[in-house]
Protein backbone atom coordinates (compact mmCIF):
# COMPACT_ATOMS: atom_id res chain seq x y z
CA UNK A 1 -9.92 -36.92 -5.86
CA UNK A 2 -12.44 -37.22 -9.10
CA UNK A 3 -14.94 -35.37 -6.75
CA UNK A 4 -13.02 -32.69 -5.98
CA UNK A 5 -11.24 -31.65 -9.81
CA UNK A 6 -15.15 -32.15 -11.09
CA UNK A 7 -16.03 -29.92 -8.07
CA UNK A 8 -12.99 -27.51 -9.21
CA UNK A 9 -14.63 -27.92 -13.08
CA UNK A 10 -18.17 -26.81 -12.56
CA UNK A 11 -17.04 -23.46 -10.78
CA UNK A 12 -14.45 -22.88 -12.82
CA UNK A 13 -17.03 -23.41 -15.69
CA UNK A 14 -19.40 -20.68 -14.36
CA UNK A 15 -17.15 -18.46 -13.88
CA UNK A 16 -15.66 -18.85 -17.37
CA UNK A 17 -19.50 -18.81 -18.55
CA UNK A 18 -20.29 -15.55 -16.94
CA UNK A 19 -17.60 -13.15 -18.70
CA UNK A 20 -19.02 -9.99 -16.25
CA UNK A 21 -17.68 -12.27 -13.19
CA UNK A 22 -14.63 -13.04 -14.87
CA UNK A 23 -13.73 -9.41 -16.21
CA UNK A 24 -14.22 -8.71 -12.00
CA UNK A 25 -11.58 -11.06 -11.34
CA UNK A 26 -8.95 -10.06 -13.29
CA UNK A 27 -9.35 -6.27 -15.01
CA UNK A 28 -10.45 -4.91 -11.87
CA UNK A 29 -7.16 -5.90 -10.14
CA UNK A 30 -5.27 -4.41 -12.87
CA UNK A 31 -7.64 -1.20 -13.02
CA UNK A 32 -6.63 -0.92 -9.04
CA UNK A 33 -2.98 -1.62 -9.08
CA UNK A 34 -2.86 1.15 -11.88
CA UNK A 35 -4.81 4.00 -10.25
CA UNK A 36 -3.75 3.33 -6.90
CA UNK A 37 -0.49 2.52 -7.35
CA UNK A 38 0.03 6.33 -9.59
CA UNK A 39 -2.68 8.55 -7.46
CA UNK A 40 -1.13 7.73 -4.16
CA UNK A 41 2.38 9.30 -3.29
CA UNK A 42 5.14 9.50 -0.56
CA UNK A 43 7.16 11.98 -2.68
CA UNK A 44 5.80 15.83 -3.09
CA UNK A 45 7.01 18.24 -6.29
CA UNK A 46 6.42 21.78 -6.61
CA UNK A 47 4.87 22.74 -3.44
CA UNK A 48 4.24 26.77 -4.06
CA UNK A 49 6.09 29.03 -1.30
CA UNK A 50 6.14 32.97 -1.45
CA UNK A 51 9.61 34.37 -0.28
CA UNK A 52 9.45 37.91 1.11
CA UNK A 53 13.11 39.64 0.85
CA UNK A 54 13.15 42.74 2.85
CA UNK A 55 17.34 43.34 1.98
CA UNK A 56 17.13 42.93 -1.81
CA UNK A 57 21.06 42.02 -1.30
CA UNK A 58 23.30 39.77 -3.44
CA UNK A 59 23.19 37.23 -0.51
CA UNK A 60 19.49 37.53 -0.14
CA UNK A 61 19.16 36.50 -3.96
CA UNK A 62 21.82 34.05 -3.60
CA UNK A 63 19.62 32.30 -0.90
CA UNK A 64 16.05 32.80 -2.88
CA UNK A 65 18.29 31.02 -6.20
CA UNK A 66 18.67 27.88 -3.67
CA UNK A 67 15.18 27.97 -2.96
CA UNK A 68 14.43 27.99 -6.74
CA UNK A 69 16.94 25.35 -7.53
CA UNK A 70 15.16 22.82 -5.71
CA UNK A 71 12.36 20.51 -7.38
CA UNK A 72 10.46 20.27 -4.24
CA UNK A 73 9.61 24.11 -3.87
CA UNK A 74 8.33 26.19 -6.39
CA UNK A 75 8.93 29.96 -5.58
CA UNK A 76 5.89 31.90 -6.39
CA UNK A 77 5.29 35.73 -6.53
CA UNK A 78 3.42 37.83 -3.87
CA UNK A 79 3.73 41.56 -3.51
CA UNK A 80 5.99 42.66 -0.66
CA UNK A 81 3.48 45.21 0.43
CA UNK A 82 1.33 42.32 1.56
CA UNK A 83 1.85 40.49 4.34
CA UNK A 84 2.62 36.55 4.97
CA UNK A 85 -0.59 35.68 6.63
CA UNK A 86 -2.41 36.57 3.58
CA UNK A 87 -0.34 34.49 1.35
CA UNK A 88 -1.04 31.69 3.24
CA UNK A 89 -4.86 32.61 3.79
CA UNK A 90 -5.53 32.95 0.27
CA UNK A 91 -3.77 29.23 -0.19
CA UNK A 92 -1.38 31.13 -2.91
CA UNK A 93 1.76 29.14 -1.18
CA UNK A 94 2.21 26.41 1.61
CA UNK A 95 4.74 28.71 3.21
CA UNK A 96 6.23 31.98 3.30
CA UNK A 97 10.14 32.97 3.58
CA UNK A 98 10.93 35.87 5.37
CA UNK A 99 14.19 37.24 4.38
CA UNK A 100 14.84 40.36 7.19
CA UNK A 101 16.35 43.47 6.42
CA UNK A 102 20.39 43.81 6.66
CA UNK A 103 20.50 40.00 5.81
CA UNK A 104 23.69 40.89 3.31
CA UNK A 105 25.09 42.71 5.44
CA UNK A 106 25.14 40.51 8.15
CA UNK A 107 26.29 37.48 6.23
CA UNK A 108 29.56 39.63 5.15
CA UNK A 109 30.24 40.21 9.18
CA UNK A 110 29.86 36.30 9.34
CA UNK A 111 27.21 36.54 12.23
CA UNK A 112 23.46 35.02 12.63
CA UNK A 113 20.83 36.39 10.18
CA UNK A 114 17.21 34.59 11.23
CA UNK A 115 15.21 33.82 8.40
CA UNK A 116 11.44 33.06 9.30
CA UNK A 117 9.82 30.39 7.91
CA UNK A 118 5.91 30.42 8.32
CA UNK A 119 4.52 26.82 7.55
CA UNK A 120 0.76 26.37 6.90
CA UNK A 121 0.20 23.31 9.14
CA UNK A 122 -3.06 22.63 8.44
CA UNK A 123 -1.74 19.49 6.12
CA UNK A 124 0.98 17.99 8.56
CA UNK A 125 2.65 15.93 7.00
CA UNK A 126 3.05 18.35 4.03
CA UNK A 127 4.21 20.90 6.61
CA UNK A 128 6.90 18.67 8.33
CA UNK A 129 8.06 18.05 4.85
CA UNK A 130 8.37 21.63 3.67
CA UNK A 131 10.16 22.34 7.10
CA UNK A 132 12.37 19.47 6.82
CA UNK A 133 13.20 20.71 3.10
CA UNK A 134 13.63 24.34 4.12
CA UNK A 135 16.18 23.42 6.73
CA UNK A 136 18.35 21.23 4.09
CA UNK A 137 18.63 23.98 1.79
CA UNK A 138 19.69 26.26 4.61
CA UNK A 139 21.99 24.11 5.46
CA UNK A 140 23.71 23.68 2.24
CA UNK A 141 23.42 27.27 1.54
CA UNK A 142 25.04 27.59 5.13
CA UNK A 143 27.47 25.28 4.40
CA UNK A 144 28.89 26.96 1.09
CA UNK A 145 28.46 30.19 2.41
CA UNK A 146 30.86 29.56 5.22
CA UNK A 147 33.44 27.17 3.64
CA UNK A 148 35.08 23.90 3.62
CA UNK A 149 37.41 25.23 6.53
CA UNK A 150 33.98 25.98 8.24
CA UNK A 151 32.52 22.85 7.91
CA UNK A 152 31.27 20.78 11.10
CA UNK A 153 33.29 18.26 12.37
CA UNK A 154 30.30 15.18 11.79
CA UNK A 155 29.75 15.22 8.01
CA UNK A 156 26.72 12.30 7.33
CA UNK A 157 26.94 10.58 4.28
CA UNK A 158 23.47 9.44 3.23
CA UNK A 159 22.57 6.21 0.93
CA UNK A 160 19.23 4.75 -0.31
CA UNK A 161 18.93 1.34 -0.24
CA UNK A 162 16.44 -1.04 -1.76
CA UNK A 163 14.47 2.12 -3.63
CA UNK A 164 17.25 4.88 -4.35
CA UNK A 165 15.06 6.43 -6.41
CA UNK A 166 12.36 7.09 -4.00
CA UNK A 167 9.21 5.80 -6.20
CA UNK A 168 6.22 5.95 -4.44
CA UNK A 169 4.90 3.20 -7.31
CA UNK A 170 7.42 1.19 -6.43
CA UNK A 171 6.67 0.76 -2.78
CA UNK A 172 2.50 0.87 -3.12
CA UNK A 173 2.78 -1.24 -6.08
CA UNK A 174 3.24 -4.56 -3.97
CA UNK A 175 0.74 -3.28 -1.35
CA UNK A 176 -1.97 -2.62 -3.69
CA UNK A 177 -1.22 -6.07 -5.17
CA UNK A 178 -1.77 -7.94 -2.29
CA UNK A 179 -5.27 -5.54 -1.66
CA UNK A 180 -6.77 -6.68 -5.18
CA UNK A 181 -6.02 -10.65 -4.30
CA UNK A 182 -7.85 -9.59 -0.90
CA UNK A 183 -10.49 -8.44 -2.58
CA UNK A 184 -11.71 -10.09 -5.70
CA UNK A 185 -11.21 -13.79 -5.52
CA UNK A 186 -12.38 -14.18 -2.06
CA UNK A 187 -15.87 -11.80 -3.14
CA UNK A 188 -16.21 -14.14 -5.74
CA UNK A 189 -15.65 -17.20 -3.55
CA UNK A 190 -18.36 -15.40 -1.02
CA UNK A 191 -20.69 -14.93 -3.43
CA UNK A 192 -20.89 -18.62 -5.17
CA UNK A 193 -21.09 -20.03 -1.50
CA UNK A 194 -23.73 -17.98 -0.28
CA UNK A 195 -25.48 -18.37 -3.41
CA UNK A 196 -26.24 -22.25 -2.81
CA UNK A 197 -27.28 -21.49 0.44
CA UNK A 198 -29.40 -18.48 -0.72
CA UNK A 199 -31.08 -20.63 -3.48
CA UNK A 200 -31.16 -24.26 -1.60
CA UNK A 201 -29.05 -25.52 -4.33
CA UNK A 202 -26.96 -27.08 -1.43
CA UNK A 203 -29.66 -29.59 -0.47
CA UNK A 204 -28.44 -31.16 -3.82
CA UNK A 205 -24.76 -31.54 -2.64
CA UNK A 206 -26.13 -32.65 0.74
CA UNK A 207 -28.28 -35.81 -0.60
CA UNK A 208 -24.91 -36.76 -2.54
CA UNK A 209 -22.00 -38.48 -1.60
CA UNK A 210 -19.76 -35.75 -2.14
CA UNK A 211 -18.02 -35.56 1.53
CA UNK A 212 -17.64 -32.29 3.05
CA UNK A 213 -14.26 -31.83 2.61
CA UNK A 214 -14.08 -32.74 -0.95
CA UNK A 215 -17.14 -30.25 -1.67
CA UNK A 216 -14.99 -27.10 0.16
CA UNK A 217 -12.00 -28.11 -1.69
CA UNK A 218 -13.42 -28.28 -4.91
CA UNK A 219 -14.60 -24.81 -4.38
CA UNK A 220 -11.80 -22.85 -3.06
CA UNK A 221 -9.36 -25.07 -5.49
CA UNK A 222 -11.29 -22.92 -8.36
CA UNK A 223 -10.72 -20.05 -6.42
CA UNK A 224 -7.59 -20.26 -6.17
CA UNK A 225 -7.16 -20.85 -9.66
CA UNK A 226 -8.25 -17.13 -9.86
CA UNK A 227 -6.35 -15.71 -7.69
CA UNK A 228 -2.99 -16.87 -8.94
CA UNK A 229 -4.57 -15.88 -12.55
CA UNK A 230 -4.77 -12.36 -10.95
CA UNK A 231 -1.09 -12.58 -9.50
CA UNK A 232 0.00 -13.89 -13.17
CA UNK A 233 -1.18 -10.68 -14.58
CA UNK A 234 -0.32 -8.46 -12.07
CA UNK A 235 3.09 -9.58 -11.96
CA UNK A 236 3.42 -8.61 -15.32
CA UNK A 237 2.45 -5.16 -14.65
CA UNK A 238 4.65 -5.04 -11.57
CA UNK A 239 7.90 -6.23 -13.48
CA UNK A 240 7.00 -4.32 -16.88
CA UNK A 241 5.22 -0.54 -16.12
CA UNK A 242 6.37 -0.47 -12.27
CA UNK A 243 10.33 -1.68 -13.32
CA UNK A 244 10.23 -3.92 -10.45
CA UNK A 245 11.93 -7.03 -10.05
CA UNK A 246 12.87 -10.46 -8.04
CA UNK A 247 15.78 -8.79 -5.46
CA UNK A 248 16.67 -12.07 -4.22
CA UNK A 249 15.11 -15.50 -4.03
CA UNK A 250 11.83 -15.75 -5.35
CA UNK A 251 10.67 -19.21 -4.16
CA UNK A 252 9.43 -17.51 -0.76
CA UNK A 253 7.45 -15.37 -2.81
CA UNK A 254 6.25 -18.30 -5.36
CA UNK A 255 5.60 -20.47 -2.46
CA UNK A 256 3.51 -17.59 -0.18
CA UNK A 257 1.51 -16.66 -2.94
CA UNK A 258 0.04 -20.16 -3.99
CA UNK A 259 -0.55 -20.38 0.12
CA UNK A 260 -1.95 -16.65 0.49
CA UNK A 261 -4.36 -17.79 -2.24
CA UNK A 262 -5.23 -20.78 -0.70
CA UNK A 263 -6.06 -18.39 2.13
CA UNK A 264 -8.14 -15.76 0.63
CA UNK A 265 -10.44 -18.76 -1.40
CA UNK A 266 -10.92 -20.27 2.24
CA UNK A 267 -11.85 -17.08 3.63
CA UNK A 268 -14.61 -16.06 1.29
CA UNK A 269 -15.74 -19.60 0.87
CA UNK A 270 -15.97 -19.33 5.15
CA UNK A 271 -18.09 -16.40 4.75
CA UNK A 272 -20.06 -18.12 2.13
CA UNK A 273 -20.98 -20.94 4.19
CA UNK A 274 -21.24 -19.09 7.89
CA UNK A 275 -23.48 -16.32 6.31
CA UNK A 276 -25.62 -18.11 3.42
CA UNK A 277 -26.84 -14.66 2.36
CA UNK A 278 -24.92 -12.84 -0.68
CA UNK A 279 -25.39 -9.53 0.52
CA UNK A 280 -24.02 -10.02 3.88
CA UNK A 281 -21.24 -12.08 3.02
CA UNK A 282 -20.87 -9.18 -0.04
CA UNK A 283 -19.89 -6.82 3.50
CA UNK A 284 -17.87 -9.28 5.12
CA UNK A 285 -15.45 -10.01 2.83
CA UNK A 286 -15.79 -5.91 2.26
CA UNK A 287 -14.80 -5.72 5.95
CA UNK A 288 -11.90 -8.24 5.91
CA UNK A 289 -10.48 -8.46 2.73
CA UNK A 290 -10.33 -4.92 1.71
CA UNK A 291 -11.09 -2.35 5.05
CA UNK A 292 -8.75 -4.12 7.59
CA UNK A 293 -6.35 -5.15 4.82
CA UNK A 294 -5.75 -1.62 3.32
CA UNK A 295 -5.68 0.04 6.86
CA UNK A 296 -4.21 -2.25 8.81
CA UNK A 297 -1.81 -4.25 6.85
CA UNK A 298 0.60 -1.93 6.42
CA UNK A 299 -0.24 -0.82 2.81
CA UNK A 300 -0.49 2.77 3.45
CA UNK A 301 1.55 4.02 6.36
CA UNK A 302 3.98 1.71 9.12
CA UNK A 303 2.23 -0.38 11.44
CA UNK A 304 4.12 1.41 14.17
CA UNK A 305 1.98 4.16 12.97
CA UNK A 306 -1.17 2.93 14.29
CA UNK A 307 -2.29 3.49 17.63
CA UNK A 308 -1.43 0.98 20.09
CA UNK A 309 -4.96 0.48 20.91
CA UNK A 310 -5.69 -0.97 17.38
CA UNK A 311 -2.51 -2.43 16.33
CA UNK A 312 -2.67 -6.04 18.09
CA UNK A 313 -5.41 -6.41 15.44
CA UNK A 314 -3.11 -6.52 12.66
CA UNK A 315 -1.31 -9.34 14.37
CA UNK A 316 -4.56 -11.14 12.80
CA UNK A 317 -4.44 -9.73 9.32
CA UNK A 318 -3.80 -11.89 6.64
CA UNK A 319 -2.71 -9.67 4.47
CA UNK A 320 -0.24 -7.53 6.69
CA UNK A 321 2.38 -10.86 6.11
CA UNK A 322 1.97 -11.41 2.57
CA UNK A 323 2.51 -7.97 1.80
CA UNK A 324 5.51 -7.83 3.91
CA UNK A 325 6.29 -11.09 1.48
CA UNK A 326 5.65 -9.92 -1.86
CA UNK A 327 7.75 -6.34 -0.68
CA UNK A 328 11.05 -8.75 0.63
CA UNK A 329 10.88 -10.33 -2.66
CA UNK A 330 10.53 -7.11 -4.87
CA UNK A 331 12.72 -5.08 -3.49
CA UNK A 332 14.82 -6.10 -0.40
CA UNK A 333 15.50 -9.82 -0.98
CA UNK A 334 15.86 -11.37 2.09
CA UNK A 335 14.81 -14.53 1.22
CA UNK A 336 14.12 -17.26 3.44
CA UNK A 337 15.71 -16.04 6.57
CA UNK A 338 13.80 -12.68 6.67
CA UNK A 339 10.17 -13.90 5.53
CA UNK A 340 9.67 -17.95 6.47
CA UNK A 341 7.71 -17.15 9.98
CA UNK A 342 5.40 -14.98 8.02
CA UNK A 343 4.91 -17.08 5.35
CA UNK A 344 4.07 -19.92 7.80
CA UNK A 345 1.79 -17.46 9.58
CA UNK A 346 -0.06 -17.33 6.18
CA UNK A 347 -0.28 -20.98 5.99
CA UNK A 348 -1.72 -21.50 9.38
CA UNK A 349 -4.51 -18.64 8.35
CA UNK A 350 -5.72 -20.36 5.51
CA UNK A 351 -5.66 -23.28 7.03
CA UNK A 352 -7.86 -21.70 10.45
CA UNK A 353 -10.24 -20.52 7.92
CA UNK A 354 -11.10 -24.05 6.35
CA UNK A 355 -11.47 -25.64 9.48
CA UNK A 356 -13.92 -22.89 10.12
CA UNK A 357 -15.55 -23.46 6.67
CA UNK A 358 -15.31 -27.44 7.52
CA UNK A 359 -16.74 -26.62 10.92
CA UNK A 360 -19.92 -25.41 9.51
CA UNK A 361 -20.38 -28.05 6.62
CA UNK A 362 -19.30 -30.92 8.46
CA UNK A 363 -23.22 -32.29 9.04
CA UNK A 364 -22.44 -33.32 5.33
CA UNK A 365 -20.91 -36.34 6.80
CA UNK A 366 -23.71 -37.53 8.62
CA UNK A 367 -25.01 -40.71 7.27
CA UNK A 368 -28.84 -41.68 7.27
């Protein structure tokens, strides 16, 4: 046990020593959770449309005052002598509202009056939203237009749960969380293995009596040490600037996040000792701790998203079950019946990339 927290000391002592390598581990996280957390968004504000009216009727402005009154569109102005497709061609508006002639009228006999909607589709998920909006505010128009006595027999009654409030930072703050512990202390981990292997520094530990094991754990032990420095101050960010808190029980999250760091110091310290070469390793924890974790984890868009093709791979992704974790804890709480496979998933990763790690150092314990 002495070899191992004196292990633990010395890289804990260069790291401290080095205050470049230590500003990496823990204002870089920050710096990410902040500008990805704001610059990425599921929600959209403001997005421009042109409405034509060809009936310049009292119901025809009573329909354009619906579109105004929503914070989604923004109702711009485009002459009526020019035509829809060069609204949209000269990217003026998203979409274009064609109110016909004889709409009023039409209305007051209480029979259909088409109103065209032309959607610029070259963004589609903007344009599915702007449809989808469109068609609510038609609705509702429709539905005061017409009457209470008019109303359809199935009336749905929606409520938000977990996020009523429909912040994007709240649901990409967790996610971006769990990239920057992905990222940083397993780099660092990386780079101090590969760099006694690089520089033959090992030989040293190998003509000691420091066992294999107790070498490794030293190591990611310090690393580790990082990484829950990293959550520490995250947190804070999370539960202050983001308004999040602990929905439910937080000792899933508590006890996943001292084994998800045990899991990302064994991974880079694998990589460290499988590739002995700090520019290589530099692109394999690039590869797994921050390319398959933001696109395959979940982060940014369902897993049912991806194609099927490429989704059993994110059966193997660390990160996909932590950040499932971390968002249970934050904002749907749970607890232990909804998260404990994952978090044991998480456990048996970290402990599949020691043995690795062990694998590879284990001629440490050959005796002369």
């Amino acid at each position: 046990m002495r070899r191992i927290v004196a292990q633990t000391r010395k890289e804990l002592t260069q790291i401290v020593r080095d205050w470049r390598t230590l500003a990496l581990a823990l204002i870089l996280p920050i710096v990410l959770l902040l500008l990805m957390s704001t610059a990425i968004s599921l929600t959209v504000n403001d997005l421009p449309i042109v409405v034509q009216d060809f009936d310049d009727s009292s119901a025809s402005h009573d329909f354009i005052d619906a579109m105004r009154a929503s914070i989604t569109l923004h109702v711009v102005s485009w002459p009526v002598n020019k035509t829809a497709e060069q609204a949209l061609a000269a990217n003026v508006a998203r979409a274009v509202v064609m109110i016909p002639a004889h709409f009023g009228r039409d209305i007051a006999r209480g029979i259909n009056s088409p109103v065209q909607l032309l959607v610029d589709a070259s963004d589609a998920n903007t344009a599915k939203l702007i449809s989808g909006y469109a068609t609510q505010i038609t609705t509702a128009y429709n539905r005061q237009t017409a009457g209470a006595a008019q109303a359809g027999p199935v009336q749905t009654a929606v409520r938000l749960w977990y996020n009523p409030g429909l912040s994007s930072k709240k649901f990409y703050g967790p996610g971006v969380f769990v990239l920057g512990i992905s990222m940083f202390p397993p780099l660092l981990a990386a780079l101090a293995m590969a760099k006694e292997g690089e520089h033959k520094t090992i030989l040293q530990v190998y003509v000691s009596s420091i066992s294999a094991h107790e070498f490794l754990l030293g190591k990611i032990i310090a690393f580790m040490a990082v990484a829950l420095a990293e959550c520490f101050v995250m947190c804070l960010l999370l539960f202050t600037y983001f308004g999040l808190r602990f929905a439910g029980d937080p000792t899933p999250f508590l006890i996943a996040t001292i084994l998800y760091a045990f899991c990302v110091a064994s991974f880079g310290t694998m990589v460290g000792a499988t590739i002995p070469n700090q520019a290589a390793s530099m692109q394999a924890v690039a590869l797994g701790g921050f390319l398959l974790v933001f696109l395959l984890s979940g982060l940014m868009f369902p897993i049912e998203n991806i194609p099927a093709g490429l989704r059993w791979i994110s059966n193997f992704i660390w990160g996909r079950y932590y950040i499932e974790i971390v968002r249970d804890a934050l904002l749907q709480g749970g607890g232990w019946p909804a998260v404990w496979f994952k978090v044991l998933i998480v456990g048996v990763i970290g402990t599949t990339f020691y043995g690795i790690a062990w694998r590879g150092m284990r001629k440490m314990q050959v005796k002369a």
